[in-house]
N, C-alpha and C. Protein backbone atom coordinates (compact mmCIF):
# COMPACT_ATOMS: atom_id res chain seq x y z
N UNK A 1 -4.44 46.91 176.85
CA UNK A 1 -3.47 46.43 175.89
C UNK A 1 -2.59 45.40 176.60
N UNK A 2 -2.51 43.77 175.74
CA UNK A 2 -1.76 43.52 176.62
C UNK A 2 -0.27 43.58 176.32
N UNK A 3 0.97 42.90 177.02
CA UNK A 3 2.59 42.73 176.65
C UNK A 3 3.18 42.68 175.40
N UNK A 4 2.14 41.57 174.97
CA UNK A 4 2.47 41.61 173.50
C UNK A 4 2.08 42.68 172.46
N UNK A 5 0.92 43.38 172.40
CA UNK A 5 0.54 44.42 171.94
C UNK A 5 1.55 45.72 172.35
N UNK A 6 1.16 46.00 173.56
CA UNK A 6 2.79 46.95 173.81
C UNK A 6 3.80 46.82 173.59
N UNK A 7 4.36 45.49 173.22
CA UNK A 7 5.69 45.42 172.69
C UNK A 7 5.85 45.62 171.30
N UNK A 8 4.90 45.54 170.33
CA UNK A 8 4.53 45.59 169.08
C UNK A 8 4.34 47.27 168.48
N UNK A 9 3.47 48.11 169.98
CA UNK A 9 3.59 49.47 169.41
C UNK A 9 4.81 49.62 169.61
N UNK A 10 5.97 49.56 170.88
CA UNK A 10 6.77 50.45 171.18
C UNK A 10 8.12 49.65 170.05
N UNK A 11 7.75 48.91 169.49
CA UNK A 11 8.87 48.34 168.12
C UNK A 11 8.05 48.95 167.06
N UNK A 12 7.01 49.97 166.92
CA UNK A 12 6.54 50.47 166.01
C UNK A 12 6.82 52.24 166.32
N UNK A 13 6.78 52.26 167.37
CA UNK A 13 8.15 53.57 167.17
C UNK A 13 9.33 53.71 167.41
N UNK A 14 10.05 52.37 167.75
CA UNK A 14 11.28 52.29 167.80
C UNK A 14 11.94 52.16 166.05
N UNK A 15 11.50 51.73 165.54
CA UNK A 15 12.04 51.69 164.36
C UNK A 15 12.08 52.60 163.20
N UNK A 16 10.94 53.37 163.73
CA UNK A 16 11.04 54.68 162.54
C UNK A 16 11.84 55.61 163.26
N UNK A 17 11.95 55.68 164.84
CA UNK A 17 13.06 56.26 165.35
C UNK A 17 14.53 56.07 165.15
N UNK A 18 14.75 54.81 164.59
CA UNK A 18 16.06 54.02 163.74
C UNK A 18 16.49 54.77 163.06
N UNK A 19 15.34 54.96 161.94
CA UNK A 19 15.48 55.61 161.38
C UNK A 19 15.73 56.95 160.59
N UNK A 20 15.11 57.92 161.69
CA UNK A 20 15.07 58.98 161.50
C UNK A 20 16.61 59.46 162.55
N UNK A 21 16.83 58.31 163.24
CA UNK A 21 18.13 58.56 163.74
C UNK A 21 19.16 58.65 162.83
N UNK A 22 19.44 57.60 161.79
CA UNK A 22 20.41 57.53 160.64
C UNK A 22 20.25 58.77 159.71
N UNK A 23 18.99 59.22 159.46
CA UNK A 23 18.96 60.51 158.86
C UNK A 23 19.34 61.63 159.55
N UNK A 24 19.22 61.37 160.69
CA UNK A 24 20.24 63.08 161.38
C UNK A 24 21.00 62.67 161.69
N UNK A 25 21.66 61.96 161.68
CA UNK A 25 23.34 61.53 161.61
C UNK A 25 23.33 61.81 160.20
N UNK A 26 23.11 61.41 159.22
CA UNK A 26 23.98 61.79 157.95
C UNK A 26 23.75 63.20 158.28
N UNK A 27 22.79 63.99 157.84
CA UNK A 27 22.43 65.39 157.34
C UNK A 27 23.71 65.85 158.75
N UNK A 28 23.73 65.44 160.30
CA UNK A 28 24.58 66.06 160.76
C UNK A 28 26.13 65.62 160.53
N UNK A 29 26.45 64.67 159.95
CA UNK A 29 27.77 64.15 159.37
C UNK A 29 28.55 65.24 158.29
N UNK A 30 27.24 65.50 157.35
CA UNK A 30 27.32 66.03 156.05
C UNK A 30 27.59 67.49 156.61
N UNK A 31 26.71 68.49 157.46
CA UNK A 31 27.34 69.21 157.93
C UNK A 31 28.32 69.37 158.43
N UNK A 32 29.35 68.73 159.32
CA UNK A 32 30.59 68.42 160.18
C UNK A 32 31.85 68.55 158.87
N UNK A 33 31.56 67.84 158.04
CA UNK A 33 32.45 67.60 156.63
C UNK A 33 32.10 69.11 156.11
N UNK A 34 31.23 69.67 156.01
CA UNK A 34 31.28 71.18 155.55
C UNK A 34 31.60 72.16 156.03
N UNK A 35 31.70 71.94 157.81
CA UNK A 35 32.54 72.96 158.39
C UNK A 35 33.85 72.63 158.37
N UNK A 36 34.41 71.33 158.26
CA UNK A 36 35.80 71.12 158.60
C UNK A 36 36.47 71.59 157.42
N UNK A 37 35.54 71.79 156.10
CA UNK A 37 36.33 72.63 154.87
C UNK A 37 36.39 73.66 155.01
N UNK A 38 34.80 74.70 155.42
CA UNK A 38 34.96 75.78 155.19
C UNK A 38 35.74 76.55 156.17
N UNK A 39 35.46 76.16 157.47
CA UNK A 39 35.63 77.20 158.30
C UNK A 39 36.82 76.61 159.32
N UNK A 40 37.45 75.34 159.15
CA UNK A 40 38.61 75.02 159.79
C UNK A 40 39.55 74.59 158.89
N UNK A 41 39.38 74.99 157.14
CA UNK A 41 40.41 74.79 156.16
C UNK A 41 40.94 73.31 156.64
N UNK A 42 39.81 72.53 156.35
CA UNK A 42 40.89 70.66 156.48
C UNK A 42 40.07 70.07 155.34
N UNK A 43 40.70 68.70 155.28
CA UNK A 43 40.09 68.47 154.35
C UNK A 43 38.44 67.86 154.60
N UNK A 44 38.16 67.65 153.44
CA UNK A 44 36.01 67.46 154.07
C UNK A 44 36.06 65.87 154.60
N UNK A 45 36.56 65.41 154.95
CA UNK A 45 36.31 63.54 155.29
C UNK A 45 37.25 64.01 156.66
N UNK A 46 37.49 65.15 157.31
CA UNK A 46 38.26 65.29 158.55
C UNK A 46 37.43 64.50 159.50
N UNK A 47 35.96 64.91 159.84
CA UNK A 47 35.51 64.36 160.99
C UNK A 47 35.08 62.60 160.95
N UNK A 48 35.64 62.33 159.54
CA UNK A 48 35.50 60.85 159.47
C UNK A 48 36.80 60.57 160.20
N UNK A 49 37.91 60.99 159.69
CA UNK A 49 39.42 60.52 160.40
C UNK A 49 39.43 60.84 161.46
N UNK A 50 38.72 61.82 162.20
CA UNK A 50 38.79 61.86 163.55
C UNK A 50 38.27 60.71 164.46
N UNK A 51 37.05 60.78 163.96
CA UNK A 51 36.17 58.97 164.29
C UNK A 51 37.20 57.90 164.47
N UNK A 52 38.25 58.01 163.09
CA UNK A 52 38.94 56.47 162.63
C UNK A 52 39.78 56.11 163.68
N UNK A 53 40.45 57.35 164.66
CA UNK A 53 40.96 56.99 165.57
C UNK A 53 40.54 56.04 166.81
N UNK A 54 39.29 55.50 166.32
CA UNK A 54 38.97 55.03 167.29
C UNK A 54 39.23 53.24 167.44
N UNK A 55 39.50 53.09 165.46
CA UNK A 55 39.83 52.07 165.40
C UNK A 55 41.20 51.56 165.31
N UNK A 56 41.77 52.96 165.07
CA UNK A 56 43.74 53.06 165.08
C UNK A 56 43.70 54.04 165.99
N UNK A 57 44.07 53.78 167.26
CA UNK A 57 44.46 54.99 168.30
C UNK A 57 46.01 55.54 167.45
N UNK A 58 46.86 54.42 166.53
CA UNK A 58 47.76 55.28 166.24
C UNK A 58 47.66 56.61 165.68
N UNK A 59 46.78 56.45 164.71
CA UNK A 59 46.44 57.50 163.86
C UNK A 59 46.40 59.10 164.44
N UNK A 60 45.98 59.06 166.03
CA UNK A 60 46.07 60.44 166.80
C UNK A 60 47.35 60.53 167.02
N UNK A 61 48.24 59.77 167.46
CA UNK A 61 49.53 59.79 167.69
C UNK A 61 50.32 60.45 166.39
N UNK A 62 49.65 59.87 165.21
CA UNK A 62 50.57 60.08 164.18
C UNK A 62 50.66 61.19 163.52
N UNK A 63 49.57 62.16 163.73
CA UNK A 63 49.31 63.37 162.94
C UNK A 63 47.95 63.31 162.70
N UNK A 64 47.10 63.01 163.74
CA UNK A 64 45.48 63.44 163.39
C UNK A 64 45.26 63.37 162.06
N UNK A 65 44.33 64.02 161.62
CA UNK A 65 43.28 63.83 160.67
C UNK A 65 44.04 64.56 159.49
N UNK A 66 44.98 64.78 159.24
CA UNK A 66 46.04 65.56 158.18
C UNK A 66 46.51 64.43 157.58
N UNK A 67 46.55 62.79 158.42
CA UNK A 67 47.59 61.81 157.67
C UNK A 67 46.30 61.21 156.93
N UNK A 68 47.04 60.30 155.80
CA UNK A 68 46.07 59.47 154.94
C UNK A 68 45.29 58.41 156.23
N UNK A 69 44.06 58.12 155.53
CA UNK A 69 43.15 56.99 156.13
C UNK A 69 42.89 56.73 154.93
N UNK A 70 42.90 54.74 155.18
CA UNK A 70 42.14 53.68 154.54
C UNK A 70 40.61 53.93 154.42
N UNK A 71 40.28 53.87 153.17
CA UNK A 71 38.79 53.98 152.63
C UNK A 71 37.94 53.00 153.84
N UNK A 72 38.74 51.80 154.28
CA UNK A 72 37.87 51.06 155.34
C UNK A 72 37.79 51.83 156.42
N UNK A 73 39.00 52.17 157.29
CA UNK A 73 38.70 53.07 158.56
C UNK A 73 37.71 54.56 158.24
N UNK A 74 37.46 54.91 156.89
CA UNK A 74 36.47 55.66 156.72
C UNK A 74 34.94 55.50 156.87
N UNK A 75 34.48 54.38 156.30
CA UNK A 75 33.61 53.38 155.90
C UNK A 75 33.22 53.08 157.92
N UNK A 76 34.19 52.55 158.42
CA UNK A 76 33.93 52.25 159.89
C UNK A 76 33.77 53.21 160.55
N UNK A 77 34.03 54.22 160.47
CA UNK A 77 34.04 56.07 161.69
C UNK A 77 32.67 56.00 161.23
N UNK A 78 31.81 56.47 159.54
CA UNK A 78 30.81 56.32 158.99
C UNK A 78 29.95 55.64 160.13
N UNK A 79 29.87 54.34 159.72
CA UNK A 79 28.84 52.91 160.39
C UNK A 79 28.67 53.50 161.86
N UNK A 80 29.95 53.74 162.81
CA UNK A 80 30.01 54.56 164.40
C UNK A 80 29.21 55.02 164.54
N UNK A 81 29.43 56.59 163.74
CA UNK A 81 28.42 57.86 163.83
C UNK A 81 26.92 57.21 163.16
N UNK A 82 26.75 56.41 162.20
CA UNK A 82 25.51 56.16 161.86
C UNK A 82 24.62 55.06 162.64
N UNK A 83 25.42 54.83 163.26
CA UNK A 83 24.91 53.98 164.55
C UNK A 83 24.76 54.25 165.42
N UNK A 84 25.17 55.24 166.34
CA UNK A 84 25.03 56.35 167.18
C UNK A 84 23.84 56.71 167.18
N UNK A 85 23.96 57.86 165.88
CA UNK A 85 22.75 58.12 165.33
C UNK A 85 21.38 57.38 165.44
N UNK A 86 21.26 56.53 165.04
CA UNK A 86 19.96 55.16 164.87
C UNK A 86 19.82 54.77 166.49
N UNK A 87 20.53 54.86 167.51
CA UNK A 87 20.66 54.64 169.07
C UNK A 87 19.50 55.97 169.37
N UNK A 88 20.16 57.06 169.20
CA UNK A 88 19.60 58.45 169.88
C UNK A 88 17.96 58.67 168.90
N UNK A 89 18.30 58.34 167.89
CA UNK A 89 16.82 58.46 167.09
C UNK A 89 15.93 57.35 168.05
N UNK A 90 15.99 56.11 168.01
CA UNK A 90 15.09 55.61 168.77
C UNK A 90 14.69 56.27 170.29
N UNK A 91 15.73 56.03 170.49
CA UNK A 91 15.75 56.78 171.90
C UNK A 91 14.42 58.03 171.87
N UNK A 92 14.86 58.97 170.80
CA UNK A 92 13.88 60.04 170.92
C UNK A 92 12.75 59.15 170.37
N UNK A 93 12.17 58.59 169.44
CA UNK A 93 11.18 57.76 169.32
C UNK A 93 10.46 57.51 170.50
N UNK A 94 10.79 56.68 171.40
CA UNK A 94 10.25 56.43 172.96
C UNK A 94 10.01 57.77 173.56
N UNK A 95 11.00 58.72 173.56
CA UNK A 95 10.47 60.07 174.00
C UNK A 95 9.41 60.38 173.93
N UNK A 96 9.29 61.44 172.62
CA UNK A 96 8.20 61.71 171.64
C UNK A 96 7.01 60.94 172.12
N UNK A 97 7.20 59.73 171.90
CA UNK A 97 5.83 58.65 172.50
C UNK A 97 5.52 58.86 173.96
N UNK A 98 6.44 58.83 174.98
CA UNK A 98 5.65 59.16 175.92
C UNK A 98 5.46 60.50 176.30
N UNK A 99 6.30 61.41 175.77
CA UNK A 99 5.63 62.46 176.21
C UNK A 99 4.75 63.04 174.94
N UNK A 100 4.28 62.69 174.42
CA UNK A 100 3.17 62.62 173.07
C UNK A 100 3.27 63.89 172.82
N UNK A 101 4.69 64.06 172.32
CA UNK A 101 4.88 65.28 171.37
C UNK A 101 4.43 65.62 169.92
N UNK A 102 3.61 66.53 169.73
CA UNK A 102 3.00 66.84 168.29
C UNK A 102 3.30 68.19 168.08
N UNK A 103 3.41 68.16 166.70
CA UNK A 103 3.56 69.53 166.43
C UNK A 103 4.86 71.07 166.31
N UNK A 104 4.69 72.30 166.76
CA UNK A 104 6.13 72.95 167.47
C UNK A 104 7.10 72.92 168.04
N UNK A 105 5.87 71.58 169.54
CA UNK A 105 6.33 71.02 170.42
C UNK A 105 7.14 70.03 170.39
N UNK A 106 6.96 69.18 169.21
CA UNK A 106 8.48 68.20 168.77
C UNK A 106 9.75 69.16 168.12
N UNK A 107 9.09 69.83 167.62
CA UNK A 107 10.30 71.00 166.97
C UNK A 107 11.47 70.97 167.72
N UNK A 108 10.60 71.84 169.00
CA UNK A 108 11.50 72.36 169.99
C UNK A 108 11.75 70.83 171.04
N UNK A 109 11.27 70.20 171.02
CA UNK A 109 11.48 69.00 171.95
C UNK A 109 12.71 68.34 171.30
N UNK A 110 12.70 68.55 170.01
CA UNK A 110 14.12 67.71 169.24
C UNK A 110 15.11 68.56 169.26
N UNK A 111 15.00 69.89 168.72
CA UNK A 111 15.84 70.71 169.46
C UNK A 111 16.87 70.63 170.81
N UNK A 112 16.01 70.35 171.61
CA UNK A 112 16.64 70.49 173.03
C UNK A 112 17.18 69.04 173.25
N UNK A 113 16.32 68.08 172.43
CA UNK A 113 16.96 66.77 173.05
C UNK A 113 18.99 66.61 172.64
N UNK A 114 18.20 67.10 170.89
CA UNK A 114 20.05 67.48 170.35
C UNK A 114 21.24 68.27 171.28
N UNK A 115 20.67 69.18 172.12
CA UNK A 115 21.30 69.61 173.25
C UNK A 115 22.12 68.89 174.34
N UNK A 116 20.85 68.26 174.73
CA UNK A 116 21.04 66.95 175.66
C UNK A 116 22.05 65.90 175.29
N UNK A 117 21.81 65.62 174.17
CA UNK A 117 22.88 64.18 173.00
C UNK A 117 24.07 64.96 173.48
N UNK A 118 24.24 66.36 173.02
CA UNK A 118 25.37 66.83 173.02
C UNK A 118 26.29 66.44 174.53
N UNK A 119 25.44 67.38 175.22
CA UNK A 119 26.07 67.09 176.85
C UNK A 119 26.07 65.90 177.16
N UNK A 120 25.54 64.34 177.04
CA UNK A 120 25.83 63.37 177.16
C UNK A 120 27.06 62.68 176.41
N UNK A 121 27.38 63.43 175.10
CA UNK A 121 28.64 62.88 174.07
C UNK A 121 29.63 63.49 174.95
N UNK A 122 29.91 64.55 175.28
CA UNK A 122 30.69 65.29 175.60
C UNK A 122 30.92 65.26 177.21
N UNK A 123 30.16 64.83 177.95
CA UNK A 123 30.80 64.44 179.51
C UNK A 123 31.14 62.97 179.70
N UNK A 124 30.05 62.32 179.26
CA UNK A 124 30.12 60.86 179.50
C UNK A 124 30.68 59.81 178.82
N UNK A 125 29.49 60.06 177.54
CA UNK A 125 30.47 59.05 176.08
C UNK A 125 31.34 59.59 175.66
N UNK A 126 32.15 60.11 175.06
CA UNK A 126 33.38 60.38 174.21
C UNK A 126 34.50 60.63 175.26
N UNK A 127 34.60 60.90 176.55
CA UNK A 127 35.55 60.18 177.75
C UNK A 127 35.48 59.02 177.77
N UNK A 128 34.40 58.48 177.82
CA UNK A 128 34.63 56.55 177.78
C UNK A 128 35.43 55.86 176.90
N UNK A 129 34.57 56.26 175.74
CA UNK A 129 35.16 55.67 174.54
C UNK A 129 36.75 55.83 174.06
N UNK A 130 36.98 57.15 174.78
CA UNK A 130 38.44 57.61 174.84
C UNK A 130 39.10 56.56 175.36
N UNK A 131 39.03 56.78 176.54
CA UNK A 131 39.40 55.30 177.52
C UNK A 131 39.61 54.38 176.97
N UNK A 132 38.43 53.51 176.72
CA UNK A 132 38.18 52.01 175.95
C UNK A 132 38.71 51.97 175.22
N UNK A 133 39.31 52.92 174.36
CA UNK A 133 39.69 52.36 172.74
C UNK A 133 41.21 52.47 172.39
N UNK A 134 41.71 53.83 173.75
CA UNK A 134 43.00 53.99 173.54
C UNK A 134 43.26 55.39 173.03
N UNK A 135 42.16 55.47 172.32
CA UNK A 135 42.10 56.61 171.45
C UNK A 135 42.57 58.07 172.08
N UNK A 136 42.24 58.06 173.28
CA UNK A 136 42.67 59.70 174.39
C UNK A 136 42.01 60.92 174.00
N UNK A 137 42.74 61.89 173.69
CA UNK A 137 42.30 63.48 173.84
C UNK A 137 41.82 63.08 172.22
N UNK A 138 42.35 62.57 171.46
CA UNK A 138 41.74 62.91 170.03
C UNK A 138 40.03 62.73 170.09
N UNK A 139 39.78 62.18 170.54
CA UNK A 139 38.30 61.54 171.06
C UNK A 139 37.71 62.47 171.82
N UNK A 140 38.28 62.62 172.97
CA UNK A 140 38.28 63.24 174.23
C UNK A 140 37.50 64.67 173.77
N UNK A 141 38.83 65.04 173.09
CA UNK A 141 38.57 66.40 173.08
C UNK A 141 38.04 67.16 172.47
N UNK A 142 37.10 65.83 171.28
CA UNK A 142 36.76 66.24 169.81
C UNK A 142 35.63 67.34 170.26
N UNK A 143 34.85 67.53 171.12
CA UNK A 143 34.18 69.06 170.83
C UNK A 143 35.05 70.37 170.89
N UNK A 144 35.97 70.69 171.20
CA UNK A 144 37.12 71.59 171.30
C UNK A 144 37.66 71.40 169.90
N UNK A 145 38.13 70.38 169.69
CA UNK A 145 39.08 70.22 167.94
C UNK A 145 38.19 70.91 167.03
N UNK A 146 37.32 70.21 167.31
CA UNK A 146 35.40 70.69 166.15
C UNK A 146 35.21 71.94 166.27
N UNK A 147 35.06 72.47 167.55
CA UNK A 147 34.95 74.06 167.88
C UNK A 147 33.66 74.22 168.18
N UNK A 148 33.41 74.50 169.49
CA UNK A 148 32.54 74.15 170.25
C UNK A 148 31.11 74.98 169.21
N UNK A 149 31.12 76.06 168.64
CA UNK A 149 30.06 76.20 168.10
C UNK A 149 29.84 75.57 166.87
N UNK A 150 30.44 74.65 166.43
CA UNK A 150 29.99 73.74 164.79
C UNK A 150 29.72 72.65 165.88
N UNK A 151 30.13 72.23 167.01
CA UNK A 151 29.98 71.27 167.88
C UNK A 151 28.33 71.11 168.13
N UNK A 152 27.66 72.48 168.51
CA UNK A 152 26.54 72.25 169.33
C UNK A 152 25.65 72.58 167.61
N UNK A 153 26.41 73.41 166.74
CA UNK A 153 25.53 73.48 165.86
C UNK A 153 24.75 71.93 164.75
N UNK A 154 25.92 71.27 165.17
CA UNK A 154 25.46 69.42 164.48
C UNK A 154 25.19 69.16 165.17
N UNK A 155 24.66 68.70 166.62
CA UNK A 155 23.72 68.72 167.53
C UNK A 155 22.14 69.22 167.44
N UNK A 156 22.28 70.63 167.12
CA UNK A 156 21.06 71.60 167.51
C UNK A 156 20.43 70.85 165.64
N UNK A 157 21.32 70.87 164.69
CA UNK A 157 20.80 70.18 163.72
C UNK A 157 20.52 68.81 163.33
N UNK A 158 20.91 68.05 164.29
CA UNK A 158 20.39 66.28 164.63
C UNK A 158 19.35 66.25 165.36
N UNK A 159 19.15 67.76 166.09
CA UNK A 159 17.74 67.36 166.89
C UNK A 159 16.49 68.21 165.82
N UNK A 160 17.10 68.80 165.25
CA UNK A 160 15.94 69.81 164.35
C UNK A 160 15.68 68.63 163.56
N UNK A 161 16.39 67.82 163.23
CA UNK A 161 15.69 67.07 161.77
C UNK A 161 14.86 65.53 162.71
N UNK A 162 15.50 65.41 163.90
CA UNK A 162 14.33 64.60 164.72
C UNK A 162 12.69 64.76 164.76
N UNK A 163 13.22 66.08 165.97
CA UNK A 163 12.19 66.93 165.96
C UNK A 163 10.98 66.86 164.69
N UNK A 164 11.55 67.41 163.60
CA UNK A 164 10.84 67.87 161.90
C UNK A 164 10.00 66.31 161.87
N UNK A 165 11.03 65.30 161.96
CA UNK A 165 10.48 63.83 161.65
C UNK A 165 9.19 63.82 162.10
N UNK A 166 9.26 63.80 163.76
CA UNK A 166 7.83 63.80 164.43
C UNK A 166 6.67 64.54 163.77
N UNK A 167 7.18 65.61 163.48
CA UNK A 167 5.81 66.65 163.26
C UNK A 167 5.51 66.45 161.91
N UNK A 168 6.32 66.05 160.55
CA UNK A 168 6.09 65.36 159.44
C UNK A 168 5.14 64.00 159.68
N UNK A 169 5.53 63.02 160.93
CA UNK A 169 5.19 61.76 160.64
C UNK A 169 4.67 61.47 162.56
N UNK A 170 3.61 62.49 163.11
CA UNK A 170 3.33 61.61 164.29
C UNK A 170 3.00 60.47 164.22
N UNK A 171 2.29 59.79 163.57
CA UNK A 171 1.48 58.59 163.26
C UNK A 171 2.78 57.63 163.92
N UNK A 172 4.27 57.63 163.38
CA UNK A 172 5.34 56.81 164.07
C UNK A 172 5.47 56.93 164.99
N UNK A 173 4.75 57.98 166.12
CA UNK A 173 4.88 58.25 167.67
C UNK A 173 3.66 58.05 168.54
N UNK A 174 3.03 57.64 168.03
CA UNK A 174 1.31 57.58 168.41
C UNK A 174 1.80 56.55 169.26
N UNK A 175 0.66 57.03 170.63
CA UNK A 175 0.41 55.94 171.94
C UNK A 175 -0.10 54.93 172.02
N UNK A 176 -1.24 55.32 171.13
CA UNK A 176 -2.64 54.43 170.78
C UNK A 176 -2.70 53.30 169.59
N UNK A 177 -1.46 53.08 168.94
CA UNK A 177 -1.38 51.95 168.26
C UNK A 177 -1.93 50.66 168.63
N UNK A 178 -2.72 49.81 168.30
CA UNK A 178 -3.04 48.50 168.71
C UNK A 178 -2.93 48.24 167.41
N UNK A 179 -2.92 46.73 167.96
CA UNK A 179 -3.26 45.28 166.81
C UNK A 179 -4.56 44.59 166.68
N UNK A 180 -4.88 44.82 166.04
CA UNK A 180 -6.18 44.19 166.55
C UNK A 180 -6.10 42.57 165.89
N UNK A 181 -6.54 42.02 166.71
CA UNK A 181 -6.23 40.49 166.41
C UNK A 181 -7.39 39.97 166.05
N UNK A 182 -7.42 38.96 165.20
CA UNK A 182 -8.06 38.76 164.41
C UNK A 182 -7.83 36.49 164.85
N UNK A 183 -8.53 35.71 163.91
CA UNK A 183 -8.61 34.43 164.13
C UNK A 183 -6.92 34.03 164.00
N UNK A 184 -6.39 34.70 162.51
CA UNK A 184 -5.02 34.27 162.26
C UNK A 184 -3.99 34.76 163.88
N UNK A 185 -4.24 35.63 164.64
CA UNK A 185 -3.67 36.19 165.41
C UNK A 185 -3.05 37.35 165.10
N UNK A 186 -3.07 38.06 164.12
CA UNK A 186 -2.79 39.05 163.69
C UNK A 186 -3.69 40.09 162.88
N UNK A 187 -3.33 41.14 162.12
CA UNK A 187 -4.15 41.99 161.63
C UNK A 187 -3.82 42.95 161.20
N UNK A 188 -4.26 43.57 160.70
CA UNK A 188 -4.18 45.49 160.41
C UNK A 188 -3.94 46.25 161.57
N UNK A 189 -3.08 47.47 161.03
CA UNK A 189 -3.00 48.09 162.47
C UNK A 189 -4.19 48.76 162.44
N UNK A 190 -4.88 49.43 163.47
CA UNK A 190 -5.66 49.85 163.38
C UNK A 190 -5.70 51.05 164.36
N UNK A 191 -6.04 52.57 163.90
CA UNK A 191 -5.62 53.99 164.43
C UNK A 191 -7.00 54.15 165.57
């Protein structure tokens, strides 16, 4: 296979990894908003205002996620986390592909990677971003605010619906993708 062909498969599972990234970010968004009602009595758009601080560090200063937010700083925490999301989905995309996960084995491979996301949000990125933005402990500390078990549980459920993706749709993780080229220089993919 040559450069160009490999660059063609691995943008052919990078992008359904995009995608399946934005889908476990919502489904884990949508959960986050259902624990912050049920089981930490706030209101359900809390873990959006927590986000928003990132674009108003005042907003932590001012009374966290209890004070009003602009429908835009909502809309922007949103795009963050759904971009995030679409980062770590590809990411697992390339995974999956090289370690040519099929089956249980993506199950549990997405599983654990959601693990992994976690401990990387929580030592590395969300201290940074703290930093960078101004934002501090509201950021900082958001797996503690969240409560560390709804914390790892939108995690363990961003990697389950990864995971599910693969084993619904290996064909987006397949090694063996080529192009087969043809006079125009292009073609059908061909399995």
């Amino acid at each position: 296979m040559d450069a160009a062909s490999r660059g063609e498969a691995i943008d052919r599972a990078v992008a359904p990894g995009v995608l399946a990234g934005l889908v476990a970010a919502a489904v884990m968004g949508l959960f986050a908003m259902i624990a912050a009602a049920a089981w930490r009595h706030l209101p359900f758009t809390t873990p959006l205002r927590e986000v928003a601080a990132l674009a108003n560090p005042a907003l932590a200063a001012s009374g966290g996620p209890r004070i009003e937010v602009g429908r835009d700083l909502l809309v922007f925490a949103g795009a963050i986390h759904l971009a995030v999301g679409g980062f770590f989905g590809a990411l697992f995309g390339l995974l999956a592909r090289a370690g040519r996960l099929r089956g249980r084995a993506a199950v549990g491979g997405g599983l654990l990677y959601g693990l992994g996301v976690m401990a990387m949000m929580t030592v590395v990125v969300l201290p940074a971003v703290a930093r960078l933005s101004g934002a501090g402990e509201p950021i900082s500390d958001l797996p503690s605010r969240t409560g560390w078990v709804t914390f790892t549980a939108a995690h363990l459920l961003f990697g389950l619906v990864l995971g599910l993706w693969v084993l619904l749709r290996p064909t987006d993780v397949l090694q063996d993708l080529t192009v087969s080229r043809t006079q125009g220089g292009g073609g059908p993919l061909t399995r």
